[in-house]
C-alpha atoms as a PDB file:
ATOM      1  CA  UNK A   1       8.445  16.499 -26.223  1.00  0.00           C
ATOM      2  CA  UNK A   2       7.585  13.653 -28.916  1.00  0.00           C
ATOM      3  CA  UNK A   3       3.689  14.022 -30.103  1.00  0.00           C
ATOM      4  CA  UNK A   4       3.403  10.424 -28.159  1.00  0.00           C
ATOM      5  CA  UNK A   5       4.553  11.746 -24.627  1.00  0.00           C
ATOM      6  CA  UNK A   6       2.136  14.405 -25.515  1.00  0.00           C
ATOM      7  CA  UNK A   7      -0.552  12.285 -25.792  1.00  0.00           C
ATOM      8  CA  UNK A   8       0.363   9.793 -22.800  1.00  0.00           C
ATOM      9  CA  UNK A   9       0.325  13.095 -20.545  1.00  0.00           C
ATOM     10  CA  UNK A  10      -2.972  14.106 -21.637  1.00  0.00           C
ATOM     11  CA  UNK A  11      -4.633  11.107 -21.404  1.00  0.00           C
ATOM     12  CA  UNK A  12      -2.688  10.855 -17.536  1.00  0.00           C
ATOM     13  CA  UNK A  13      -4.242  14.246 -16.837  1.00  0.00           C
ATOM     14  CA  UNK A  14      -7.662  13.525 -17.814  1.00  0.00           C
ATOM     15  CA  UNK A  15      -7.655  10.167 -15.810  1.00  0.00           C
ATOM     16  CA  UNK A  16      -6.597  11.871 -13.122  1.00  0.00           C
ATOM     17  CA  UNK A  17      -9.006  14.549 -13.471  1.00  0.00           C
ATOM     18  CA  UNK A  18     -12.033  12.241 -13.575  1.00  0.00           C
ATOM     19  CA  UNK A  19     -10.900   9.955 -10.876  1.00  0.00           C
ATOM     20  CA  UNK A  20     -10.897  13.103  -8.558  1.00  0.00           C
ATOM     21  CA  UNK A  21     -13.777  14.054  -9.855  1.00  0.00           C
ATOM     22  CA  UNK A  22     -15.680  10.651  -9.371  1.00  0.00           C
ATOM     23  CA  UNK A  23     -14.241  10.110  -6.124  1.00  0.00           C
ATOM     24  CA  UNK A  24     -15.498  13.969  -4.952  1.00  0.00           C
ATOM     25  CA  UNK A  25     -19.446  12.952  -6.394  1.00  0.00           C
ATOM     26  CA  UNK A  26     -19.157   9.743  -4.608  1.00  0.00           C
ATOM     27  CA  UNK A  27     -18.648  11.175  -1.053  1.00  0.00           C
ATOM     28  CA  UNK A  28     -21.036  13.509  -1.520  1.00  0.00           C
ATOM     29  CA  UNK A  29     -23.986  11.430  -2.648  1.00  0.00           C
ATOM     30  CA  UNK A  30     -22.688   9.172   0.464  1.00  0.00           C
ATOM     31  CA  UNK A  31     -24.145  11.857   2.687  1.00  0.00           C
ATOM     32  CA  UNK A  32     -27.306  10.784   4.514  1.00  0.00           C
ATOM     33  CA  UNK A  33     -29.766  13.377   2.920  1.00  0.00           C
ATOM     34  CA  UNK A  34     -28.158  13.307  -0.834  1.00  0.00           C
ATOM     35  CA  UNK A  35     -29.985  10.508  -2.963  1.00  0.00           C
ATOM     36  CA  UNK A  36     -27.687   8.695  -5.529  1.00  0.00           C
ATOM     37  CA  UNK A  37     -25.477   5.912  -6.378  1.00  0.00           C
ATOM     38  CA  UNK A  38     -22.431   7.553  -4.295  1.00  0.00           C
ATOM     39  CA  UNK A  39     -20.541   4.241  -3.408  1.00  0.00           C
ATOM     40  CA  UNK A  40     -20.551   3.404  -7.610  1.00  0.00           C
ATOM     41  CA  UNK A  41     -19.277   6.833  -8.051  1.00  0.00           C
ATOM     42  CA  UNK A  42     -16.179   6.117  -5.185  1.00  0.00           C
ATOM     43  CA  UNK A  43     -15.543   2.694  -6.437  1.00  0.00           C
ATOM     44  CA  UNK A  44     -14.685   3.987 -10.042  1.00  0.00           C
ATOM     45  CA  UNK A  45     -13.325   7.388  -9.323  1.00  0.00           C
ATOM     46  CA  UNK A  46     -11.005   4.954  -6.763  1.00  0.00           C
ATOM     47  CA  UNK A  47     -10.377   2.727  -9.544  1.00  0.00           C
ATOM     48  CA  UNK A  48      -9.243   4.886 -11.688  1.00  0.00           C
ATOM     49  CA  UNK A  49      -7.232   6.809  -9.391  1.00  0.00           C
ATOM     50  CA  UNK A  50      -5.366   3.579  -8.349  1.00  0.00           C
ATOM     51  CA  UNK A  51      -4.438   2.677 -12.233  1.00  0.00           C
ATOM     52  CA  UNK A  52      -2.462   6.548 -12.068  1.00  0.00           C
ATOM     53  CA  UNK A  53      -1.325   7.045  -8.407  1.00  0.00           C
ATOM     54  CA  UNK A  54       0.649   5.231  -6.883  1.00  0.00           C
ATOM     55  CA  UNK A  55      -0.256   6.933  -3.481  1.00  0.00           C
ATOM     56  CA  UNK A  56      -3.424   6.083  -4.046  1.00  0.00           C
ATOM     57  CA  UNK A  57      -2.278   2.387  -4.720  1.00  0.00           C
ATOM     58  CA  UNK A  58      -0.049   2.261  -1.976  1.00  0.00           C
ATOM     59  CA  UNK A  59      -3.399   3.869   0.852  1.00  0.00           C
ATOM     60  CA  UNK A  60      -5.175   0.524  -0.824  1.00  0.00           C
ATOM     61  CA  UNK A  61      -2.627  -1.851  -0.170  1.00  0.00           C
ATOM     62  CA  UNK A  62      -2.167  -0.422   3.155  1.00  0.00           C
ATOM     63  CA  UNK A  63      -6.261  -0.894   3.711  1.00  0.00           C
ATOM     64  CA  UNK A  64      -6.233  -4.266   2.562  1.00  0.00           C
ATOM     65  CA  UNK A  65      -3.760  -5.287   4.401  1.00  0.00           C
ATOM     66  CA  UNK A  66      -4.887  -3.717   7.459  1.00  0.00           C
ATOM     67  CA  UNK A  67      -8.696  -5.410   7.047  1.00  0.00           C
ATOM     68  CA  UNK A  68      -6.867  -8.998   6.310  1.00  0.00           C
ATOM     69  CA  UNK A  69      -4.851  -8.434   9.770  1.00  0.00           C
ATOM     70  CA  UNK A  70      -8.068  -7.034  11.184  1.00  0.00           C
ATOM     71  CA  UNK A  71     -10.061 -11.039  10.439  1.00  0.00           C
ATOM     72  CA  UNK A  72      -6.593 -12.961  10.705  1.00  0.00           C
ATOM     73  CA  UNK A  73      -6.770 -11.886  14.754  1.00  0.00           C
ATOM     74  CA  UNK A  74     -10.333 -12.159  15.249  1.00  0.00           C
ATOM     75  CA  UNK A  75     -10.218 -15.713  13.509  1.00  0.00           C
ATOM     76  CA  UNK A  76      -6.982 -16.379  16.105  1.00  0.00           C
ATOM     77  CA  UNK A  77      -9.401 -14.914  18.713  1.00  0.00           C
ATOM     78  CA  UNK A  78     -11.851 -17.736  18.346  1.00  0.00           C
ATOM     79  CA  UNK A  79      -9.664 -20.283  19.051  1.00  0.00           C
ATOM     80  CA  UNK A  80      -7.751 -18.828  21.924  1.00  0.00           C
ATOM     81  CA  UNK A  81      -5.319 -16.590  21.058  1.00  0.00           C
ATOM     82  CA  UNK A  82      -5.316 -13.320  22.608  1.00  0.00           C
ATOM     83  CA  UNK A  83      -3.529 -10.390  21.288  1.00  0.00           C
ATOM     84  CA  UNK A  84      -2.716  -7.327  23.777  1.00  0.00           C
ATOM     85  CA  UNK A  85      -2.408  -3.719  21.435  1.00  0.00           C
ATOM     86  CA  UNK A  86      -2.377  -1.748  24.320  1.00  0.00           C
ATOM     87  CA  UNK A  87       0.161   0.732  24.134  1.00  0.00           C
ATOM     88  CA  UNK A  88       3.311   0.286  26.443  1.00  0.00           C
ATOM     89  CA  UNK A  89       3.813   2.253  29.807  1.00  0.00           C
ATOM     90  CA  UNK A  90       7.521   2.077  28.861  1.00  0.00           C
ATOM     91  CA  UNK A  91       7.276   3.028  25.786  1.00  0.00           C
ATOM     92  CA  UNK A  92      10.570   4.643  24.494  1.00  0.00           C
ATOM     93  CA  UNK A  93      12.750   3.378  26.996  1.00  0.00           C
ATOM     94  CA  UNK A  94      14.073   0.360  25.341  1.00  0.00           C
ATOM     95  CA  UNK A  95      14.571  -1.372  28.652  1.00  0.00           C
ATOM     96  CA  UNK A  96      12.430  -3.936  29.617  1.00  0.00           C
ATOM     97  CA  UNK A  97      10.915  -3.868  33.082  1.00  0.00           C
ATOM     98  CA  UNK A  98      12.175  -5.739  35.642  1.00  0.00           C
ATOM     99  CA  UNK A  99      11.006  -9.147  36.333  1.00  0.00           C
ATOM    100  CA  UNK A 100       9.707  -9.969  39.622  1.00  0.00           C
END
């Protein structure tokens, strides 16, 4: 291993390390009874977690996506549209029921 990789792995580790440990502080100063900063300490543990991971990238994304989708059908719900996410009785059975 070059003295570079060395380097880039050690500086990867200790990223890593601190995001964790960032992330860890901030949900526990976000309990009720704990006084502190804890949603400073999640935002940058996060952060820095999402410039290594690409897990931690992808549960973002995912988030993101899921909040947009979240105000894209409540906007669509205020001017009539109505979306049914109730799961199906026939779920599985790949035949749809019979019309009446």
């Amino acid at each position: 291993m070059s003295m570079e990789a060395g380097k880039k792995r050690v500086g990867r580790v200790i990223r890593l390390t601190v995001g964790w440990i960032l992330t860890v502080a901030g949900l526990v100063l976000m309990i009720p009874l704990v006084p502190g900063p804890g949603i400073l300490f999640l935002l940058s543990g996060i952060t820095l977690l999402s410039a290594e991971s690409r897990g931690v990238r992808n549960l973002l994304r995912r988030l993101r996506e899921w909040r947009l989708m979240r105000r894209a059908m409540r906007e669509a719900e205020k001017v009539g549209v109505n979306f049914n996410l109730d799961k199906d009785d026939d779920a599985g059975s790949g035949v749809p029921p019979p019309s009446r």
